[in-house]
N, C-alpha and C. Protein backbone atom coordinates (compact mmCIF):
# COMPACT_ATOMS: atom_id res chain seq x y z
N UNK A 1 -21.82 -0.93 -9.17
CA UNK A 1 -21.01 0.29 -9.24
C UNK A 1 -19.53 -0.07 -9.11
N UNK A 2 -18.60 0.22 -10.17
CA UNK A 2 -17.02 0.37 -9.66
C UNK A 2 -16.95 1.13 -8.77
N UNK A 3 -15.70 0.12 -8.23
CA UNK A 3 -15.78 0.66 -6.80
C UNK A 3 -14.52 2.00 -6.68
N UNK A 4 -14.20 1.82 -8.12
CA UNK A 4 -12.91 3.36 -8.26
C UNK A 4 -13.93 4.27 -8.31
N UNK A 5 -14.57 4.85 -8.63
CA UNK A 5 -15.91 5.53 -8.93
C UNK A 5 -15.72 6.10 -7.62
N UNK A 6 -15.72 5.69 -6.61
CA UNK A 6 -15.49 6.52 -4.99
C UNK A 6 -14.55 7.92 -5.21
N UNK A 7 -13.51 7.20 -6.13
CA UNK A 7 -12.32 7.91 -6.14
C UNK A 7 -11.34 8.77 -4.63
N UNK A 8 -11.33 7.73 -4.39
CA UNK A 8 -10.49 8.18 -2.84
C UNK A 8 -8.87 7.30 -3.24
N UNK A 9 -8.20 8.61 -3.13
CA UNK A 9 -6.78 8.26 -3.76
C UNK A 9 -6.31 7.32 -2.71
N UNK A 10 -5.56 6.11 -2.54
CA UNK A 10 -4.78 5.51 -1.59
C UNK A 10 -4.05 6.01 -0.55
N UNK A 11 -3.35 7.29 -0.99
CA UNK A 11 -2.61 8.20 0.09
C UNK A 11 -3.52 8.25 1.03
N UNK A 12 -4.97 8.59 0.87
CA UNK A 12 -5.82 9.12 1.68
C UNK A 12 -6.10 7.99 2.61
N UNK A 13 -6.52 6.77 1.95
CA UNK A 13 -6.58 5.66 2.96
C UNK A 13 -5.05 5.82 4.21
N UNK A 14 -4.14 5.66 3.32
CA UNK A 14 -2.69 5.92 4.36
C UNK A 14 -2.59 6.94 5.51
N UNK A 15 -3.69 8.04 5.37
CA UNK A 15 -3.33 8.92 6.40
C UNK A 15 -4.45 8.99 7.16
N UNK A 16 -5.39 8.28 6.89
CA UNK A 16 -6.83 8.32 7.54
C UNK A 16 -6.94 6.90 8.75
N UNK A 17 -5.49 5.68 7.85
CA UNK A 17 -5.74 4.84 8.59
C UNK A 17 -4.42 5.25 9.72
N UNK A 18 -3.33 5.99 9.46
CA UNK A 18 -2.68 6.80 10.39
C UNK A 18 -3.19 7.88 11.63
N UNK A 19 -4.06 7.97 11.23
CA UNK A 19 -4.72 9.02 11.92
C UNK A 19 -5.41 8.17 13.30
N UNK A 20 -6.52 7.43 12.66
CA UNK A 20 -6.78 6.26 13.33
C UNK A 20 -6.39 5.84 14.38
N UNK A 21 -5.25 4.99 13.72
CA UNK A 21 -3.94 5.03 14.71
C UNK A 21 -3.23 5.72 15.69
N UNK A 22 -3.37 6.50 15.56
CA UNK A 22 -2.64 7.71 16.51
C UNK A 22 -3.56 7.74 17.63
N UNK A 23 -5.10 7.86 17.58
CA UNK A 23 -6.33 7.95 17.91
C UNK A 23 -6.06 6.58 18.98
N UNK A 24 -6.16 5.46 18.39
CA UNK A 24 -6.40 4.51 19.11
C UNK A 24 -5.18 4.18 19.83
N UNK A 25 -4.30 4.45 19.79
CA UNK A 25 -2.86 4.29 20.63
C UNK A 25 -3.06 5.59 21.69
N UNK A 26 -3.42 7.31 21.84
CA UNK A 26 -3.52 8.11 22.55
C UNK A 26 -5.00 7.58 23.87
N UNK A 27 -6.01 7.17 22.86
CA UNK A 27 -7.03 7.06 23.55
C UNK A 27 -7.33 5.76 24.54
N UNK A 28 -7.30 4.90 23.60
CA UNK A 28 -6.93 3.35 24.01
C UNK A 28 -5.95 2.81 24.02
N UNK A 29 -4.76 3.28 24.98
CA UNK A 29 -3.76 2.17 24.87
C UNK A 29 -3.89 0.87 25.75
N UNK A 30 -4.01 -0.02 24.75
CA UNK A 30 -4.12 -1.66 25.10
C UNK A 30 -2.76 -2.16 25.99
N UNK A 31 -1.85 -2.09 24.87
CA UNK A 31 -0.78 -2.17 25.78
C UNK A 31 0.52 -1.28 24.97
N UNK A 32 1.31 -1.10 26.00
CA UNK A 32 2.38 0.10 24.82
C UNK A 32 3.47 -1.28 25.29
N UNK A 33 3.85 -1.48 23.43
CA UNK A 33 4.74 -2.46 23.43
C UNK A 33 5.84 -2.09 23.20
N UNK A 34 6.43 -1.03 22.93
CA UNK A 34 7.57 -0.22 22.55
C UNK A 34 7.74 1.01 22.84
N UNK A 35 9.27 1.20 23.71
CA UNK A 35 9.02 2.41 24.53
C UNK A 35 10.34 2.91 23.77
N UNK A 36 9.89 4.41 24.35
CA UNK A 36 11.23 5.38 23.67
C UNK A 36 12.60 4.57 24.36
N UNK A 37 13.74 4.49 23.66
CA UNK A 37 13.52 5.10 22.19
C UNK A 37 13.42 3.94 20.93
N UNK A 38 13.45 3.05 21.72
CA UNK A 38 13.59 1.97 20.24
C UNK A 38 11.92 1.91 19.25
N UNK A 39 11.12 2.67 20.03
CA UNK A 39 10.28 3.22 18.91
C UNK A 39 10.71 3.88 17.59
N UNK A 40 12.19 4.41 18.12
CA UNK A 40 12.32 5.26 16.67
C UNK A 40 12.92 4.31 15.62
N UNK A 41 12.55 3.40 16.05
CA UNK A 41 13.27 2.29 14.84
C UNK A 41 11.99 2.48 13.60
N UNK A 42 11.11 2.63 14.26
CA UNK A 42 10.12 2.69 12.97
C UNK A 42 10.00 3.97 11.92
N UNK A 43 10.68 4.92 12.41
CA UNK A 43 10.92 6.37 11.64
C UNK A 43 11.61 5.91 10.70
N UNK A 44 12.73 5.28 10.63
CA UNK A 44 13.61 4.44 10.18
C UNK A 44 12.97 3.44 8.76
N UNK A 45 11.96 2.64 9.51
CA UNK A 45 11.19 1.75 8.58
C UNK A 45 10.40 2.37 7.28
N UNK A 46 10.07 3.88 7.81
CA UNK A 46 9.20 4.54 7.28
C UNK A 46 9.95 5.03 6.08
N UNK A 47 11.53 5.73 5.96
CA UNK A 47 12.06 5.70 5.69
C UNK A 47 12.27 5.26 4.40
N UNK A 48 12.48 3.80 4.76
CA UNK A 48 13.04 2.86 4.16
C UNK A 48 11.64 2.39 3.21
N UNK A 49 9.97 2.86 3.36
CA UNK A 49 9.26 2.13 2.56
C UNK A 49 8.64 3.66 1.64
N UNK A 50 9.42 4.56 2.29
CA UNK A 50 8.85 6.09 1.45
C UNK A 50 9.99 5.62 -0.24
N UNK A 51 10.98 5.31 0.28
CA UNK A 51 12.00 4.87 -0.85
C UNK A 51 11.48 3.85 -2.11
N UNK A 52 10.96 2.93 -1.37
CA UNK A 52 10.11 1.82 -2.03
C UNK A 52 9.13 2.26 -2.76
N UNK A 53 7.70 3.24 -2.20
CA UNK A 53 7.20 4.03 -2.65
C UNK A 53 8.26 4.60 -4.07
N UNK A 54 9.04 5.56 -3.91
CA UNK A 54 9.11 6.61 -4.76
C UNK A 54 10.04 5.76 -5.69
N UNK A 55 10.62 4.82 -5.46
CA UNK A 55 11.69 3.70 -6.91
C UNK A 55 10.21 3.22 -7.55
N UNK A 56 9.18 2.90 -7.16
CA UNK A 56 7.94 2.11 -7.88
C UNK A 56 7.45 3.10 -8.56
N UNK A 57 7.30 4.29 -7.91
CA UNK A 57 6.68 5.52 -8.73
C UNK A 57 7.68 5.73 -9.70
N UNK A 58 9.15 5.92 -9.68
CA UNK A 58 9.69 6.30 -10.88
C UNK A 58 10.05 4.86 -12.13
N UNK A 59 9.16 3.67 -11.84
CA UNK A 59 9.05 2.72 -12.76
C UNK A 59 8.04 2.88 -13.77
N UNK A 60 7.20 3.46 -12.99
CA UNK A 60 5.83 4.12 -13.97
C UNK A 60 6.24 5.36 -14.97
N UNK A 61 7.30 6.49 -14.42
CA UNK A 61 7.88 7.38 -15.32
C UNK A 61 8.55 6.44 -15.89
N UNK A 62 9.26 5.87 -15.64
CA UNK A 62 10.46 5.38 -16.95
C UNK A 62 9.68 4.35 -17.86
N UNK A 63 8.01 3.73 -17.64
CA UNK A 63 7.65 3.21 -19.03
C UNK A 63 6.45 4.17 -19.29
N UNK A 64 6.53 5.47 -19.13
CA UNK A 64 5.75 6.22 -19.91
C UNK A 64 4.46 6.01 -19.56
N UNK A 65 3.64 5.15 -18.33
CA UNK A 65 2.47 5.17 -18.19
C UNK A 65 2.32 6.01 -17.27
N UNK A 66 0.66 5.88 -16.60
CA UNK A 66 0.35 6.78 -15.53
C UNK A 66 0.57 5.80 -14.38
N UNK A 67 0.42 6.82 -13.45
CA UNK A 67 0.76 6.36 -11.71
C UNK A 67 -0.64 6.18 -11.07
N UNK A 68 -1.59 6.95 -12.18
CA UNK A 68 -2.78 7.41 -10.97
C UNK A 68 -4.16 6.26 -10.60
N UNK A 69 -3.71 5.95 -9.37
CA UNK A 69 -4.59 4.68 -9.24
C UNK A 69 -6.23 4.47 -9.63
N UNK A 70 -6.68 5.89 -9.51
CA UNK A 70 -7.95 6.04 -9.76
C UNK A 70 -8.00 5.35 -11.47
N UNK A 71 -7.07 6.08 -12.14
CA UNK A 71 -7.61 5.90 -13.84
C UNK A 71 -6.80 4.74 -14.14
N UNK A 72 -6.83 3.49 -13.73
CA UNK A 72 -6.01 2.27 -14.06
C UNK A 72 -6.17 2.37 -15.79
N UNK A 73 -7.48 2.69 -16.49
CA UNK A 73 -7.55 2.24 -17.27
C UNK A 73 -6.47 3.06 -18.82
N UNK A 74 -6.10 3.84 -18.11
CA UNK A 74 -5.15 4.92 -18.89
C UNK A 74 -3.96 4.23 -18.81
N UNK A 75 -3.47 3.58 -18.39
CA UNK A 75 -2.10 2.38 -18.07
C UNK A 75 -1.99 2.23 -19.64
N UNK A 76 -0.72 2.31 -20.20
CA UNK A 76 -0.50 2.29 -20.75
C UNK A 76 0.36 0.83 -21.70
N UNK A 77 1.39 0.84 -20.53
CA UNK A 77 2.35 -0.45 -20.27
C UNK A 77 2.11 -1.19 -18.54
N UNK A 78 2.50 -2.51 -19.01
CA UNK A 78 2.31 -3.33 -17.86
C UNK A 78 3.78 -3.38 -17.50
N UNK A 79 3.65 -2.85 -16.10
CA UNK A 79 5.13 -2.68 -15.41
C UNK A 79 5.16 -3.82 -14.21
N UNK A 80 6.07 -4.63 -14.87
CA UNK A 80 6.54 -5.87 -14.24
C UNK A 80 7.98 -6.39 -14.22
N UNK A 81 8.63 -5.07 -13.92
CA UNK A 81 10.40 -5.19 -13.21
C UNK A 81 10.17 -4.52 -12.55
N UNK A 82 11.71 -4.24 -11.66
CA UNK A 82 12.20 -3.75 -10.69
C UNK A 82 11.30 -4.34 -9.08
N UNK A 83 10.37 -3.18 -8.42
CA UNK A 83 9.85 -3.63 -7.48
C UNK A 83 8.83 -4.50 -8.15
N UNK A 84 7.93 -4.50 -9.09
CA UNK A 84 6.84 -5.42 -9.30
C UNK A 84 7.40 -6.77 -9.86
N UNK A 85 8.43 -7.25 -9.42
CA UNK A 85 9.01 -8.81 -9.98
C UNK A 85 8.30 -9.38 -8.54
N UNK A 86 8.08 -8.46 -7.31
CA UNK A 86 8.38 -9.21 -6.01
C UNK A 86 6.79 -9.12 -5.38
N UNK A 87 6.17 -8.32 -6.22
CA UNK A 87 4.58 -7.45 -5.33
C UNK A 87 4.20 -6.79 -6.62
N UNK A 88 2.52 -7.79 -6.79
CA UNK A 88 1.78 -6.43 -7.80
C UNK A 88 1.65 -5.24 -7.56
N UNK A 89 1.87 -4.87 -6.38
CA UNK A 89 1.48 -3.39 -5.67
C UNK A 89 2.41 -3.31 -4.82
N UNK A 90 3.75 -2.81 -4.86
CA UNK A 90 4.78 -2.33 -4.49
C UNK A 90 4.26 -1.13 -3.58
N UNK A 91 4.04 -0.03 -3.88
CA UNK A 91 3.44 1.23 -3.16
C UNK A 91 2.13 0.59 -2.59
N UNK A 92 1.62 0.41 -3.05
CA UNK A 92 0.95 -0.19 -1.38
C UNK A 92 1.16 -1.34 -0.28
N UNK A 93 2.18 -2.01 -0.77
CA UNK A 93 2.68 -2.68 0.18
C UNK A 93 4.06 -1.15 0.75
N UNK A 94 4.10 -0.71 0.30
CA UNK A 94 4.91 0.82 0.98
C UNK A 94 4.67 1.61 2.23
N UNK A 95 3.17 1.27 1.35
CA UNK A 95 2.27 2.32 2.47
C UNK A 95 1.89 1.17 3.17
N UNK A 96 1.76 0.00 3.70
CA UNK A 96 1.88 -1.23 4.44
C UNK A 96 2.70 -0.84 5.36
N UNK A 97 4.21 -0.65 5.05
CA UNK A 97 4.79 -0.99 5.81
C UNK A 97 5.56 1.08 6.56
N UNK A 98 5.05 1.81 5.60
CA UNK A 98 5.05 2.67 6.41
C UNK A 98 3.74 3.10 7.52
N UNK A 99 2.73 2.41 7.24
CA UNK A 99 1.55 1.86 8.62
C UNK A 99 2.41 0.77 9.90
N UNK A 100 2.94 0.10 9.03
CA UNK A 100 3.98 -0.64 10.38
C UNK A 100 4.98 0.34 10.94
N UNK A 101 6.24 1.06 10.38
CA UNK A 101 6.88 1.70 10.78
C UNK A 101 5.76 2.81 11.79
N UNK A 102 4.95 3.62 11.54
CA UNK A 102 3.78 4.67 12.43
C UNK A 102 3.77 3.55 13.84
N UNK A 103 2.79 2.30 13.70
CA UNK A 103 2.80 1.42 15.00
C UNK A 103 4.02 1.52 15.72
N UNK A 104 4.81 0.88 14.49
CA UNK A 104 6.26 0.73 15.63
C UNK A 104 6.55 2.48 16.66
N UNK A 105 6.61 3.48 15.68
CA UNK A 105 7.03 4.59 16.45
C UNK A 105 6.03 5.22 17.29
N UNK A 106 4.52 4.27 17.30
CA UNK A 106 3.76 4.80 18.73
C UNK A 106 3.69 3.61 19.73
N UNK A 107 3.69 2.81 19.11
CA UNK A 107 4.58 1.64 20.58
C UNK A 107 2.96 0.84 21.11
N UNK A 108 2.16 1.20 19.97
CA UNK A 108 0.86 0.54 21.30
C UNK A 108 0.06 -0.58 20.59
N UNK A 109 -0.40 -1.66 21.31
CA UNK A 109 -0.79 -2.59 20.39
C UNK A 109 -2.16 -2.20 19.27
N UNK A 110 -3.04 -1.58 19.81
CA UNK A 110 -3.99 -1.29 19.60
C UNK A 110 -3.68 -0.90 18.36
N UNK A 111 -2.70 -0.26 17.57
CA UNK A 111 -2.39 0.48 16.55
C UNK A 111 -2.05 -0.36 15.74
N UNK A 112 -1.47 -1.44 15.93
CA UNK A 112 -0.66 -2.61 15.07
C UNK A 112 -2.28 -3.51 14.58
N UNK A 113 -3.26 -3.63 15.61
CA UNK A 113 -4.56 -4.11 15.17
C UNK A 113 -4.76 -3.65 14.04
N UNK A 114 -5.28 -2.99 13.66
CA UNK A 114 -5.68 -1.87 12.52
C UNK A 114 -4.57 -2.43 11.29
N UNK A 115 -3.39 -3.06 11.48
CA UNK A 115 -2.55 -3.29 10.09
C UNK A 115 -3.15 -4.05 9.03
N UNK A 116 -4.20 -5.16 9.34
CA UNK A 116 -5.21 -6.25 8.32
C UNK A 116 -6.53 -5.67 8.27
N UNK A 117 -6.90 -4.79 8.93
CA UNK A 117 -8.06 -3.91 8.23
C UNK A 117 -7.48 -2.96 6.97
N UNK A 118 -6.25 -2.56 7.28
CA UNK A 118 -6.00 -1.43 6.17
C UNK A 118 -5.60 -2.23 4.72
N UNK A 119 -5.37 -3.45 4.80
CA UNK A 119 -5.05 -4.36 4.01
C UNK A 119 -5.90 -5.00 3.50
N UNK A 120 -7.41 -5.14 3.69
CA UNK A 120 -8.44 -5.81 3.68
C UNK A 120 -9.31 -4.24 2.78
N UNK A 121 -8.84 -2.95 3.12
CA UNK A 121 -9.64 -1.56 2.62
C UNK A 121 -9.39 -1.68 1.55
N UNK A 122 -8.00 -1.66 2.09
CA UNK A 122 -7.14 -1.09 0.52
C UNK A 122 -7.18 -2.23 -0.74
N UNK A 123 -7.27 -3.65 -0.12
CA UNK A 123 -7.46 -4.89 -1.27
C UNK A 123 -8.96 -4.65 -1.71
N UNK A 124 -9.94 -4.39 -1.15
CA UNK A 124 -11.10 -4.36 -1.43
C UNK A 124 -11.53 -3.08 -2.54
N UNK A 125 -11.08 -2.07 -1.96
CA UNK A 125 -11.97 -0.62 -2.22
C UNK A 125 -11.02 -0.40 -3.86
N UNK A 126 -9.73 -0.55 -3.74
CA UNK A 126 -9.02 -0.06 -4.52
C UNK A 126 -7.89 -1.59 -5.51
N UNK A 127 -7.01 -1.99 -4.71
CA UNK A 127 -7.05 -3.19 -5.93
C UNK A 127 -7.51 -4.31 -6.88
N UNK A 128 -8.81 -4.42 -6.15
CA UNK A 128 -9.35 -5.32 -6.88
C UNK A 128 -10.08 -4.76 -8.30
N UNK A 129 -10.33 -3.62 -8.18
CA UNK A 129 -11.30 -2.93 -8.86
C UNK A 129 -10.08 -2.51 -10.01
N UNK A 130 -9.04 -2.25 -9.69
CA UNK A 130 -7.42 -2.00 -10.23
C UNK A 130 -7.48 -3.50 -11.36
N UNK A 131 -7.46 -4.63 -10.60
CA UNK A 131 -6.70 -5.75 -11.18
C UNK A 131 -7.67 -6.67 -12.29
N UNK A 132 -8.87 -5.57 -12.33
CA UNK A 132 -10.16 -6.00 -12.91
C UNK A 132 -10.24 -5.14 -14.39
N UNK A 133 -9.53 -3.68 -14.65
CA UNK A 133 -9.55 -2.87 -15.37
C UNK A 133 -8.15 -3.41 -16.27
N UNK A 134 -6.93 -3.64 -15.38
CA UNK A 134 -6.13 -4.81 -16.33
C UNK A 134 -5.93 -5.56 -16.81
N UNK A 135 -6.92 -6.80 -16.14
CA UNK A 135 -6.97 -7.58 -16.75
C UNK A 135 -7.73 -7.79 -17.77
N UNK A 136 -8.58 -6.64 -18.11
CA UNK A 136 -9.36 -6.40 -19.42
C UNK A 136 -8.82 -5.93 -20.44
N UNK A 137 -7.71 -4.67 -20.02
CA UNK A 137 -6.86 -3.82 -20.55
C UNK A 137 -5.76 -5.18 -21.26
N UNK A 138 -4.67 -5.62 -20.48
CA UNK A 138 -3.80 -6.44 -21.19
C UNK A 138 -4.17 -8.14 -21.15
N UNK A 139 -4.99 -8.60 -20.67
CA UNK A 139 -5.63 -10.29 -21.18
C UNK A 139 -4.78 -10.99 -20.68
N UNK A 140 -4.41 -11.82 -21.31
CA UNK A 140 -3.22 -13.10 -21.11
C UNK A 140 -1.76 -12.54 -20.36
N UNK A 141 -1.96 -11.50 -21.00
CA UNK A 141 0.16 -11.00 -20.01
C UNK A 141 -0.17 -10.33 -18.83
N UNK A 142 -1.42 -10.14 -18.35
CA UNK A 142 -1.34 -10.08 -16.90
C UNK A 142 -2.36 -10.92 -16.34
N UNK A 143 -2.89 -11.82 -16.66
CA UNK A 143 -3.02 -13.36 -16.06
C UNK A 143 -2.27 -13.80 -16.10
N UNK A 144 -1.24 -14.23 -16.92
CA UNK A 144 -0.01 -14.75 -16.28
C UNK A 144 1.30 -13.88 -14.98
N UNK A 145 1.16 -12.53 -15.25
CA UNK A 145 1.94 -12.01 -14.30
C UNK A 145 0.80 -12.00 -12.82
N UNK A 146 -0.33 -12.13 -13.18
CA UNK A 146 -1.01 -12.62 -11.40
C UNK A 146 -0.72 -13.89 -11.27
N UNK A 147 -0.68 -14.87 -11.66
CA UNK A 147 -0.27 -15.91 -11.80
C UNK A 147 1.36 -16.27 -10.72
N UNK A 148 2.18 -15.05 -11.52
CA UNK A 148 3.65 -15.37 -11.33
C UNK A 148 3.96 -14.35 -10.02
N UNK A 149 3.61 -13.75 -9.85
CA UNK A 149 3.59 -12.38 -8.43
C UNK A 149 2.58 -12.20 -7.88
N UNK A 150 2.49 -12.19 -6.56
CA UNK A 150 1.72 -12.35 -5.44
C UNK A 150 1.08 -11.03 -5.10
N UNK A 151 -0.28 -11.03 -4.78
CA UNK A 151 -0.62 -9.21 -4.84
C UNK A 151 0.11 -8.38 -3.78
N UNK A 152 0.44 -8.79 -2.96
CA UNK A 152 0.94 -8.38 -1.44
C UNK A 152 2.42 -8.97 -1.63
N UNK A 153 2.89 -9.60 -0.74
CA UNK A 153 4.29 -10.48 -0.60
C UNK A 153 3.86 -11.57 -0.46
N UNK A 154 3.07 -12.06 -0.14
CA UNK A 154 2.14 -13.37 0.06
C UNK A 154 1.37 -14.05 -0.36
């Protein structure tokens, strides 16, 4: 079975593994590593990766394809400037790091745990199944752009 076939949009992973979070920092705090106020540095972070998010989303408007992760196969053009020179998945490394910014602004370790499970969901459930429909879709020019850009930053 493809595993898009679930069809659970990514946002949803983002607020379910937020939720989570909130959960396990109220219920279980392990240890609170960040206290008001320099917690709010992460509102800040959040900020700064909602931006990232929405410049990657308007790379997809400006080459005329779709955004919608479920229907990879409707992609039209392979978008490989701006944020995707640096990350195949710009918006989800977004939503990465607005899961880091959430930790940072609840301060508890327990919450920061949860950052390589959501990375391990989201690589599993949803990009791979993504990078499998492209690489059928465009062949050689995105084996070489996996090749040349790292799925994550890493």
């Amino acid at each position: 079975m493809n595993r898009l076939q679930l069809k659970i949009p990514p946002p949803v992973y983002l607020l379910a593994f937020a939720g989570v979070m909130w959960l396990v920092a109220r219920v279980v705090p392990v240890v609170d590593l960040i206290a008001s106020p320099w917690n709010r540095l992460g509102l800040g972070l959040i900020a700064v990766a909602v931006l990232i998010d929405f410049w990657s989303l308007g790379l997809f408007f400006r080459a005329h394809t779709t955004f919608n992760p479920i229907h990879p196969e409707r992609t039209q053009t392979l978008v490989t400037g701006g944020t995707y020179r640096y990350t195949r998945n710009p918006m989800y490394v977004g939503m990465l790091i607005i899961l880091t910014g959430w930790c940072i602004y609840l301060g508890s370790l327990g919450a920061f745990a949860l950052l390589p499970v959501f990375v391990w969901v989201l690589t599993h459930q949803q990009i791979v199944p993504e990078e499998q429909v492209l690489a059928q879709k465009f062949g050689q020019a995105y084996s070489d752009y996996q090749r040349r850009v790292p799925r994550w930053l890493w």
